[in-house]
Structure formats: structure tokens, C-alpha cells
PDB file of N, CA and C in Angstrom:
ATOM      1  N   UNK A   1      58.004  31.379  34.134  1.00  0.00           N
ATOM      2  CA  UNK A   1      57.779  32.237  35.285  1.00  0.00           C
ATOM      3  C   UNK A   1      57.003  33.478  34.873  1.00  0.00           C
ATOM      4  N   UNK A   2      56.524  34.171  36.006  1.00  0.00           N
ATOM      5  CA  UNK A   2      55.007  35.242  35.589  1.00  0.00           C
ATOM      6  C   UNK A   2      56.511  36.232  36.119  1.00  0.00           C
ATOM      7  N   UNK A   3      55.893  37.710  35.143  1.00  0.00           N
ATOM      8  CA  UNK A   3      56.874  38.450  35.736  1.00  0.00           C
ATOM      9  C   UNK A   3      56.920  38.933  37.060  1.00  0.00           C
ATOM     10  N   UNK A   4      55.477  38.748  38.345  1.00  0.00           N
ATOM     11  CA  UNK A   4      55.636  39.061  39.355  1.00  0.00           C
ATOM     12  C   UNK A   4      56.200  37.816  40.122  1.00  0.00           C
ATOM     13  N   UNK A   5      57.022  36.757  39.310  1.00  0.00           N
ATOM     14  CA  UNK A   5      57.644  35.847  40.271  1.00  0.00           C
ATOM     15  C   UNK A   5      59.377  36.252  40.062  1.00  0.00           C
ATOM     16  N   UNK A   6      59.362  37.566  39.401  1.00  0.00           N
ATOM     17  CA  UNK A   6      61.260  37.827  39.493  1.00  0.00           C
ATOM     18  C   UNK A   6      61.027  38.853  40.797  1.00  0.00           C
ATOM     19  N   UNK A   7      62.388  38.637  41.256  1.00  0.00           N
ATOM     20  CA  UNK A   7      63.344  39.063  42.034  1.00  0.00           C
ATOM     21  C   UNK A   7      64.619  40.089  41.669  1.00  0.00           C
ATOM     22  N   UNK A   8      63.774  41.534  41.419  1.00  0.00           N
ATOM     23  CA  UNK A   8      65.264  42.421  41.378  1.00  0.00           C
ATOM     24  C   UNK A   8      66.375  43.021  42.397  1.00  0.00           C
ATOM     25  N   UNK A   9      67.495  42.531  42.431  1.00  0.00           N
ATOM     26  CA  UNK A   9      68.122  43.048  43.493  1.00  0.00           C
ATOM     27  C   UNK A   9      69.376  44.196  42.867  1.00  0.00           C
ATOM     28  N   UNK A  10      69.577  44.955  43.647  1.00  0.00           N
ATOM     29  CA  UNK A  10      70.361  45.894  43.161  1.00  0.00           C
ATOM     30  C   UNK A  10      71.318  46.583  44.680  1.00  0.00           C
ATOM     31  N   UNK A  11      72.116  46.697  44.369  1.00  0.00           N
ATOM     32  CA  UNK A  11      73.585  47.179  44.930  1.00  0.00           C
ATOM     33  C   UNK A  11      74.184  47.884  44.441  1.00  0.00           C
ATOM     34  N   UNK A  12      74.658  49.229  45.398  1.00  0.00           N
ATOM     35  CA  UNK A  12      75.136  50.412  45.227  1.00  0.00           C
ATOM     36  C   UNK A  12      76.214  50.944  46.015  1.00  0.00           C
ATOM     37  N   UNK A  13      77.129  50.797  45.375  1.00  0.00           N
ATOM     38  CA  UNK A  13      78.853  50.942  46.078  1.00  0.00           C
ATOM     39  C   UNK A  13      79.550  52.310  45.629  1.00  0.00           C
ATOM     40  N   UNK A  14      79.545  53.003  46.948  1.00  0.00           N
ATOM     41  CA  UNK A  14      80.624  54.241  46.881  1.00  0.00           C
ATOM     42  C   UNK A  14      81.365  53.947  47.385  1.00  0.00           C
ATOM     43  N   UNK A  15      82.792  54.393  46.887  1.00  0.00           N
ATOM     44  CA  UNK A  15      83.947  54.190  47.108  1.00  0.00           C
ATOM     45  C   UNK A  15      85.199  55.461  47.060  1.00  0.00           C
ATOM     46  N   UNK A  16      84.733  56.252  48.414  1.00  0.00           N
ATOM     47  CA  UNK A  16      85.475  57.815  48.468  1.00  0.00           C
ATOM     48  C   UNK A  16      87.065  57.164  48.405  1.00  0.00           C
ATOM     49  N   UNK A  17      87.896  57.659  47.553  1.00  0.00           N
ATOM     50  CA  UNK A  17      88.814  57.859  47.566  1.00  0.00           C
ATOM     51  C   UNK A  17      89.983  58.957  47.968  1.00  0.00           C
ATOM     52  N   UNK A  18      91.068  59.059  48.149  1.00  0.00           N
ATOM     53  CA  UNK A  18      91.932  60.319  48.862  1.00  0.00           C
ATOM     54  C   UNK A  18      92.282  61.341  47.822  1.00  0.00           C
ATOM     55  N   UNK A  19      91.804  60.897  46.331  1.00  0.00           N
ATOM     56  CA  UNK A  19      92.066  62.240  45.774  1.00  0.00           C
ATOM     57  C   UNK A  19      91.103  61.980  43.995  1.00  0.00           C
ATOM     58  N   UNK A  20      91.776  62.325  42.804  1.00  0.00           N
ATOM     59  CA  UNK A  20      90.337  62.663  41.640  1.00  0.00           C
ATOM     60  C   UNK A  20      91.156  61.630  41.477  1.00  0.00           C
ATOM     61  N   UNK A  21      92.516  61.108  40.688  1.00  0.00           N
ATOM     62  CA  UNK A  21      93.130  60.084  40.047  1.00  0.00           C
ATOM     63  C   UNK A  21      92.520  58.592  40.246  1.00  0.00           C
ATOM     64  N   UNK A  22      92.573  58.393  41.431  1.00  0.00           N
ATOM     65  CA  UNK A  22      92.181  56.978  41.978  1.00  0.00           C
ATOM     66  C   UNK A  22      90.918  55.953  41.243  1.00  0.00           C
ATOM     67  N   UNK A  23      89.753  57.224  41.446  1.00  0.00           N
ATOM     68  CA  UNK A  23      88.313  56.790  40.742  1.00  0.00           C
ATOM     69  C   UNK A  23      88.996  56.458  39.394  1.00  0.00           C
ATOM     70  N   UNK A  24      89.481  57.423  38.545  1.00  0.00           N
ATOM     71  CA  UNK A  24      89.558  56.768  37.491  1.00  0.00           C
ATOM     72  C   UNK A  24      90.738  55.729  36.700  1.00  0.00           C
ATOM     73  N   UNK A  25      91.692  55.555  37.546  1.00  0.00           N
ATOM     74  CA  UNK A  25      92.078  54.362  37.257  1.00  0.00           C
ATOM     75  C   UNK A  25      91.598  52.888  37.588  1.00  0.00           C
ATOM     76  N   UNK A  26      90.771  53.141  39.173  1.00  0.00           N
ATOM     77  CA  UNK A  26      90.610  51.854  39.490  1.00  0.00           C
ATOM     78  C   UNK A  26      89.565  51.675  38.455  1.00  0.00           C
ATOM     79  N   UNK A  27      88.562  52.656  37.986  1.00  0.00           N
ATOM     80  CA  UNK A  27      87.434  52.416  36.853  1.00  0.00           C
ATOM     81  C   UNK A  27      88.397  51.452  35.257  1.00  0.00           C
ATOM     82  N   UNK A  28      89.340  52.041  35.163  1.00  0.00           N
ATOM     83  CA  UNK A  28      90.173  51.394  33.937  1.00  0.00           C
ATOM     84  C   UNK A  28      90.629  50.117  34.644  1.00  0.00           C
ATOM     85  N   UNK A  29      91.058  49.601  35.197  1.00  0.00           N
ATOM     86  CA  UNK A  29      91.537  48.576  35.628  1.00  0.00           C
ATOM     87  C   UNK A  29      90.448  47.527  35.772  1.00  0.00           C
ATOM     88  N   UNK A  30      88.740  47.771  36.195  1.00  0.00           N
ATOM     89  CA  UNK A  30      88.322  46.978  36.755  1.00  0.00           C
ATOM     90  C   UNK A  30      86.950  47.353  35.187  1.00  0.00           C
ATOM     91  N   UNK A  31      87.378  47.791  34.380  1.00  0.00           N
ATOM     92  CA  UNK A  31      86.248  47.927  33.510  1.00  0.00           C
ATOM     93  C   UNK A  31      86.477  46.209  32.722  1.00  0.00           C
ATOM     94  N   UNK A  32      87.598  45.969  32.340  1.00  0.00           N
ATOM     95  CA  UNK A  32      87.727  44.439  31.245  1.00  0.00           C
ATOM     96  C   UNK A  32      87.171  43.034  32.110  1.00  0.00           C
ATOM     97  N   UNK A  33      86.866  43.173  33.560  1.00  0.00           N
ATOM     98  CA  UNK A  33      86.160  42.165  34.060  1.00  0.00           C
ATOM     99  C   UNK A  33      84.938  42.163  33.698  1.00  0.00           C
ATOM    100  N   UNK A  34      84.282  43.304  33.537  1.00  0.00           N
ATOM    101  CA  UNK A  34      82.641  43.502  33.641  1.00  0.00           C
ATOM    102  C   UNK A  34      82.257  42.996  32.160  1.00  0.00           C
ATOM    103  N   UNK A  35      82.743  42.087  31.189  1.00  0.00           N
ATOM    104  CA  UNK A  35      82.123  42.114  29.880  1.00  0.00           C
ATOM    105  C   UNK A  35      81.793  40.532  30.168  1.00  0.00           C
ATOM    106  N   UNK A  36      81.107  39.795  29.337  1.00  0.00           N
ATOM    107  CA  UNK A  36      80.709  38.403  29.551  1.00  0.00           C
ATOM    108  C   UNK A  36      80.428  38.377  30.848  1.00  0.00           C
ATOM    109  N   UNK A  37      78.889  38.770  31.460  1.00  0.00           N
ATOM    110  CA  UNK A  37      78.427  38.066  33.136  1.00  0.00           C
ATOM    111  C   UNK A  37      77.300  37.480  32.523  1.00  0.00           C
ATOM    112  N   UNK A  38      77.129  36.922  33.768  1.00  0.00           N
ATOM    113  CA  UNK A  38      76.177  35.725  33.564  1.00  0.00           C
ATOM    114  C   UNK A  38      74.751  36.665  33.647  1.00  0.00           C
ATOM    115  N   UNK A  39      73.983  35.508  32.277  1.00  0.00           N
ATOM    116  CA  UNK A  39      72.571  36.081  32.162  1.00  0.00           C
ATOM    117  C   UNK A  39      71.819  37.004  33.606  1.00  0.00           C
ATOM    118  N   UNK A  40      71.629  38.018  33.641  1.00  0.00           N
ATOM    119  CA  UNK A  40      70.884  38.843  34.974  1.00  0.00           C
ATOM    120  C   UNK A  40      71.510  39.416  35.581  1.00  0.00           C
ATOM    121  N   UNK A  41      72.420  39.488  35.461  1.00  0.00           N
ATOM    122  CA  UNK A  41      73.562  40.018  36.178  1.00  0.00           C
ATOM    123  C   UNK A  41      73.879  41.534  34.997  1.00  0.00           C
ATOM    124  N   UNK A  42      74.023  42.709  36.003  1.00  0.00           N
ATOM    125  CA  UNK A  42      74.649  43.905  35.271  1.00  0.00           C
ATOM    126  C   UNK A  42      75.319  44.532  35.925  1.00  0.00           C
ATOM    127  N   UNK A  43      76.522  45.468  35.327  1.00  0.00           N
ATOM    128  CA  UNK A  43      77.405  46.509  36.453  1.00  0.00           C
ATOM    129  C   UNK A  43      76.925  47.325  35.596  1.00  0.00           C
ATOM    130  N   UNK A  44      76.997  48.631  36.116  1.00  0.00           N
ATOM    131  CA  UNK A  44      77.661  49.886  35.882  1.00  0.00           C
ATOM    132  C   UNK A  44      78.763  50.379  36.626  1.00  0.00           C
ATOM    133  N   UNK A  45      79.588  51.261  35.641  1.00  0.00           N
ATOM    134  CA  UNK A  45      80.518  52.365  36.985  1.00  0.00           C
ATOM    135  C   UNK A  45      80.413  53.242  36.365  1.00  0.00           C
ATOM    136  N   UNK A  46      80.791  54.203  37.430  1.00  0.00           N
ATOM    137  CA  UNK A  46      81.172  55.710  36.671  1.00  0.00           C
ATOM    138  C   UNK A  46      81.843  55.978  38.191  1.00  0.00           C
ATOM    139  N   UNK A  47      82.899  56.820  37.581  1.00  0.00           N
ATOM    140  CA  UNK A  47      83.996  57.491  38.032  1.00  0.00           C
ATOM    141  C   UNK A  47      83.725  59.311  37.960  1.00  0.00           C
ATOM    142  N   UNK A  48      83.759  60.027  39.481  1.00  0.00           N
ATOM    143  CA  UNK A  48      83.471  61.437  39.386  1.00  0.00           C
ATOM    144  C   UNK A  48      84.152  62.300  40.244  1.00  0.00           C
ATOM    145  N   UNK A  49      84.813  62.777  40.122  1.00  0.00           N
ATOM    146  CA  UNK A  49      86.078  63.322  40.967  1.00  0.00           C
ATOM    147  C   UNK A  49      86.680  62.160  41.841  1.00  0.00           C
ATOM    148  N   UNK A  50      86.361  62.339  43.641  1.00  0.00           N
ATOM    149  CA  UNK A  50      86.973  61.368  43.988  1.00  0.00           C
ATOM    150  C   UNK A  50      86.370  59.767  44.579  1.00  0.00           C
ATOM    151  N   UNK A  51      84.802  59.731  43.521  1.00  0.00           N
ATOM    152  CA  UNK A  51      83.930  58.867  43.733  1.00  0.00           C
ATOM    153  C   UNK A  51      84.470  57.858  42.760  1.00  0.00           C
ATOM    154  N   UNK A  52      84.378  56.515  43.109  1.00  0.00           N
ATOM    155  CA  UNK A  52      83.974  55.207  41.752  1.00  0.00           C
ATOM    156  C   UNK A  52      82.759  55.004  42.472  1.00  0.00           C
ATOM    157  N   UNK A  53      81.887  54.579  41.814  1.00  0.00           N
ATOM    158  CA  UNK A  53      80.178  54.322  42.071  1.00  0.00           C
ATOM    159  C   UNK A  53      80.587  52.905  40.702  1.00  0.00           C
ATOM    160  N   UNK A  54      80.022  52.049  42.054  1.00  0.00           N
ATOM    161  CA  UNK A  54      79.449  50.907  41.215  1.00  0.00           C
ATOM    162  C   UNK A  54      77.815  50.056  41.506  1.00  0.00           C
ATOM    163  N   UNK A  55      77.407  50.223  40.380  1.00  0.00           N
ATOM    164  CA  UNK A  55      75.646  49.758  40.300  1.00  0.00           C
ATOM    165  C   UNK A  55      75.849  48.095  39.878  1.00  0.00           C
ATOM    166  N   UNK A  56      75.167  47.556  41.214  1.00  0.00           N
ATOM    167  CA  UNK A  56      74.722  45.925  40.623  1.00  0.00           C
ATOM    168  C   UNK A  56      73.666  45.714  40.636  1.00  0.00           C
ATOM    169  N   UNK A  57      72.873  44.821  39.163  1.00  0.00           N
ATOM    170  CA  UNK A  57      71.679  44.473  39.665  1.00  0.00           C
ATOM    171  C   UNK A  57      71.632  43.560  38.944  1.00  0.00           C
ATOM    172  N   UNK A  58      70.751  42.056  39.518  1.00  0.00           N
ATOM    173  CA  UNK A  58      70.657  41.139  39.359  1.00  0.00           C
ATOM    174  C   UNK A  58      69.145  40.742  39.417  1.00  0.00           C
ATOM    175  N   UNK A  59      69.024  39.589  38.519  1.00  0.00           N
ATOM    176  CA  UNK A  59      67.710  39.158  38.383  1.00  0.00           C
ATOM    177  C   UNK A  59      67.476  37.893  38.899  1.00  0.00           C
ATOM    178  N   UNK A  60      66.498  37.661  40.507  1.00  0.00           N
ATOM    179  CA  UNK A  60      66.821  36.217  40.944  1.00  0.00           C
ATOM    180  C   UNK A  60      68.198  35.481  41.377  1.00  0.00           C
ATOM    181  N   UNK A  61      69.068  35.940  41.029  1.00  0.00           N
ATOM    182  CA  UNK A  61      70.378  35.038  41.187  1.00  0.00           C
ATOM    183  C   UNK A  61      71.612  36.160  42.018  1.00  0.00           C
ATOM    184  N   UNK A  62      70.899  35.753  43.572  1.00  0.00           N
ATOM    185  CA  UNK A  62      71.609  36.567  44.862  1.00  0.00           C
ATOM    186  C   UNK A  62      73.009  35.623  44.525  1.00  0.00           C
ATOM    187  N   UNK A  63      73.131  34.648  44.852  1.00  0.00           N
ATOM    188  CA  UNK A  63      74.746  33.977  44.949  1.00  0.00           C
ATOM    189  C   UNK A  63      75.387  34.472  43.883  1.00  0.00           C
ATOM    190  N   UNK A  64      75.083  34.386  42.901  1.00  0.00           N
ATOM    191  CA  UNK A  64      75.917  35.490  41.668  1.00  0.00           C
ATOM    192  C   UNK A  64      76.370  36.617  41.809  1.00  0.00           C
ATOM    193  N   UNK A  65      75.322  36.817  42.913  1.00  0.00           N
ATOM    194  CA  UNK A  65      75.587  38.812  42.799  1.00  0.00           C
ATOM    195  C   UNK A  65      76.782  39.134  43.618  1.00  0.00           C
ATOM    196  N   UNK A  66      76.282  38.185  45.099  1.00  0.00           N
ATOM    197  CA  UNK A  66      77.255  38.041  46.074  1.00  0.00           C
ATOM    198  C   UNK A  66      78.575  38.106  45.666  1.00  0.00           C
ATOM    199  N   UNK A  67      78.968  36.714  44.876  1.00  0.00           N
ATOM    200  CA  UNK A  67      80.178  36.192  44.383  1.00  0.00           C
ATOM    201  C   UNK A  67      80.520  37.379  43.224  1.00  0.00           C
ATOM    202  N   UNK A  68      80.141  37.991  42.661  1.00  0.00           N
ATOM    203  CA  UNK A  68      80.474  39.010  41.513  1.00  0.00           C
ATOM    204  C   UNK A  68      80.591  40.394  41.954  1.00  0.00           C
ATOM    205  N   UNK A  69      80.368  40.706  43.164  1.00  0.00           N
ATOM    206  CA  UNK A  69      80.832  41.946  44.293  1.00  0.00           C
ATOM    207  C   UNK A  69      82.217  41.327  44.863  1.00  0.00           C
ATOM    208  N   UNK A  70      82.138  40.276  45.460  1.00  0.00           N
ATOM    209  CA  UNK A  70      83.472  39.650  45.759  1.00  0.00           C
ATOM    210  C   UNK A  70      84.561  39.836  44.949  1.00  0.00           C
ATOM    211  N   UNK A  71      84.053  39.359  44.057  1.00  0.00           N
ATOM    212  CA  UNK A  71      85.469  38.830  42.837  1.00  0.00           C
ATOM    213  C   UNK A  71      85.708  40.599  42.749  1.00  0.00           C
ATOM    214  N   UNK A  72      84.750  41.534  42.310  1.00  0.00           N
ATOM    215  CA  UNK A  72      84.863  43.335  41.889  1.00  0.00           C
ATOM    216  C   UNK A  72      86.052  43.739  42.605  1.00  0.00           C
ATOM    217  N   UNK A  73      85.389  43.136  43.984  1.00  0.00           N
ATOM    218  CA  UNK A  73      86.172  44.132  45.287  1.00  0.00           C
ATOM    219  C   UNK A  73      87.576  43.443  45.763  1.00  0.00           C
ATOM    220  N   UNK A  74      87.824  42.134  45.481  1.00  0.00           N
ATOM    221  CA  UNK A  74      88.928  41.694  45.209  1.00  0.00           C
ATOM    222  C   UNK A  74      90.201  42.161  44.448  1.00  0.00           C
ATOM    223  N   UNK A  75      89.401  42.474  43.170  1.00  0.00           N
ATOM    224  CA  UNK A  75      90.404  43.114  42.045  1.00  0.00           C
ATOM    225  C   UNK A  75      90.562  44.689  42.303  1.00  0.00           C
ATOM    226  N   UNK A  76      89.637  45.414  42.880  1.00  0.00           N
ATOM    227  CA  UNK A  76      89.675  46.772  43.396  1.00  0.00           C
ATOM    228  C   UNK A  76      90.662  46.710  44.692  1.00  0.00           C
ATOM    229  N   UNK A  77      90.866  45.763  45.188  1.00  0.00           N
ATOM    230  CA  UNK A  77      92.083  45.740  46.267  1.00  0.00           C
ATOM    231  C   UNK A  77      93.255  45.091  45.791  1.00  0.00           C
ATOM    232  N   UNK A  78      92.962  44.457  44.443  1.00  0.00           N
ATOM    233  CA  UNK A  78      94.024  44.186  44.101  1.00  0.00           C
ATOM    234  C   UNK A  78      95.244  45.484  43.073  1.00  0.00           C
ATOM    235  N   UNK A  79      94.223  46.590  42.746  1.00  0.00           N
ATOM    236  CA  UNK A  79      94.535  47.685  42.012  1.00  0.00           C
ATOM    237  C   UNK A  79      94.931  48.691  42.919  1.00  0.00           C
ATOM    238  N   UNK A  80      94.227  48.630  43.983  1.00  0.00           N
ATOM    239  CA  UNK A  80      94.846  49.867  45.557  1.00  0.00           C
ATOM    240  C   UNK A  80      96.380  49.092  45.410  1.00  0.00           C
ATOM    241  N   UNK A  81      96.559  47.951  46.349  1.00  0.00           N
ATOM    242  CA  UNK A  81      98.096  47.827  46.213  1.00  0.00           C
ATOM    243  C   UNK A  81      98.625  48.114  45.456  1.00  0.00           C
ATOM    244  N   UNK A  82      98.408  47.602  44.092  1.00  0.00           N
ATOM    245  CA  UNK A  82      99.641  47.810  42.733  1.00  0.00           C
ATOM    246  C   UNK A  82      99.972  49.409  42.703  1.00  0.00           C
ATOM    247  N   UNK A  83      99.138  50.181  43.317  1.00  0.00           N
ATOM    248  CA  UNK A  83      99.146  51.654  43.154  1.00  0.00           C
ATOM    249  C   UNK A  83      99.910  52.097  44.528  1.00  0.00           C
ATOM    250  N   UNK A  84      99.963  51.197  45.629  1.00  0.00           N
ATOM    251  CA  UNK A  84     100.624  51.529  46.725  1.00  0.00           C
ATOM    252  C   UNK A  84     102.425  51.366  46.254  1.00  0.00           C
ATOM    253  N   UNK A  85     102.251  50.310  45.632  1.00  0.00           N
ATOM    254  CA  UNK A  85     103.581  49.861  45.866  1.00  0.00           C
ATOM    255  C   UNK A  85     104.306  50.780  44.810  1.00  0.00           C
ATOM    256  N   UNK A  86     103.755  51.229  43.399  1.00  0.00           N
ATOM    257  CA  UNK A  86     103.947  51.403  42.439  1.00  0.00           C
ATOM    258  C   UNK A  86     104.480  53.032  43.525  1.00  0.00           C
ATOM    259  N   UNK A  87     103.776  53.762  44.347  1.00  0.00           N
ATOM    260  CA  UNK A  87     104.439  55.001  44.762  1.00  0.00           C
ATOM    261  C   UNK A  87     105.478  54.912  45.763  1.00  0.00           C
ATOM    262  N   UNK A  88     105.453  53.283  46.181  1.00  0.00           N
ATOM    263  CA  UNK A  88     106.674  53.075  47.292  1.00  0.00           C
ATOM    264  C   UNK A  88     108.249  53.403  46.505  1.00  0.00           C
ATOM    265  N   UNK A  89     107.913  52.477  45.293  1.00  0.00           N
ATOM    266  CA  UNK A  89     109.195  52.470  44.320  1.00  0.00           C
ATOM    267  C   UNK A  89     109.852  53.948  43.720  1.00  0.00           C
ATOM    268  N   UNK A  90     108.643  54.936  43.627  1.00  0.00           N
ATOM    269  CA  UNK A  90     109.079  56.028  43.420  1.00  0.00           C
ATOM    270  C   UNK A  90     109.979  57.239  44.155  1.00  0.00           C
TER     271      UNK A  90
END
């Protein structure tokens, strides 16, 4: 392929949270997914008071990207509950 036959796509997720703590746990919780992705595929995060910012960008391969925001935002709702319940018990 010529390099004017790639396709960069990129995705940019803020995620205001209700206070500074939040950003950076859900950043710890959801950092050990992001290692081994598939060739073209990249995250970033960064965590800043009560922001998580997550950067996707992908090369050519939209269904990847799709499915790898899914699976992110899955486990980012799966880390809101554990944190809901975790203050119910308290």
C-alpha cells in the first residue's frame, strides 16, 4: 500500500467526573488493558484533576477501534460500580 492509501482515524474521549480522585483511579484500573493491541491501534490517557482524556488512533482498522472503545468503556463502567458499591459498604 502507497502511504496516501492509509486511513488515520482518531478518537477523543472526555470523561468529567464529580470530583479529582475518580480520573485517577479509573486511569489505574484501565491502564493494564492498554498493553498488547493489535498492530495500528494506540491509546493514550492522562488523568487531570477531574478529567480522564482518552486518545484513540487507529490505522485503517475502524472495527478494531470501534470494538476497543467498547471493551475501554465497558471496563470504565465496570470500575464506576466497583467504586459505587465499594462507598455503599462504607
Amino acid at each position: 500500500m502507497k502511504v496516501k492509501d492509509f486511513m488515520k482515524i482518531k478518537v477523543k474521549l472526555i470523561l468529567h467526573c464529580k470530583d479529582e480522585t475518580i480520573p485517577k483511579i479509573l486511569y489505574s484500573s484501565l491502564k493494564p488493558d492498554n498493553i498488547n493491541l493489535p498492530e495500528g491501534l494506540s491509546i493514550r490517557m492522562s488523568a487531570k484533576k477531574k478529567l480522564l482524556m482518552i486518545n484513540f488512533s487507529s490505522v485503517n482498522k475502524i472495527e478494531s477501534l470501534i470494538s476497543t472503545i467498547d471493551d475501554l468503556l465497558t471496563c470504565c463502567q465496570a470500575s464506576l460500580n466497583t467504586l459505587k458499591e465499594i462507598e455503599t459498604l462504607r
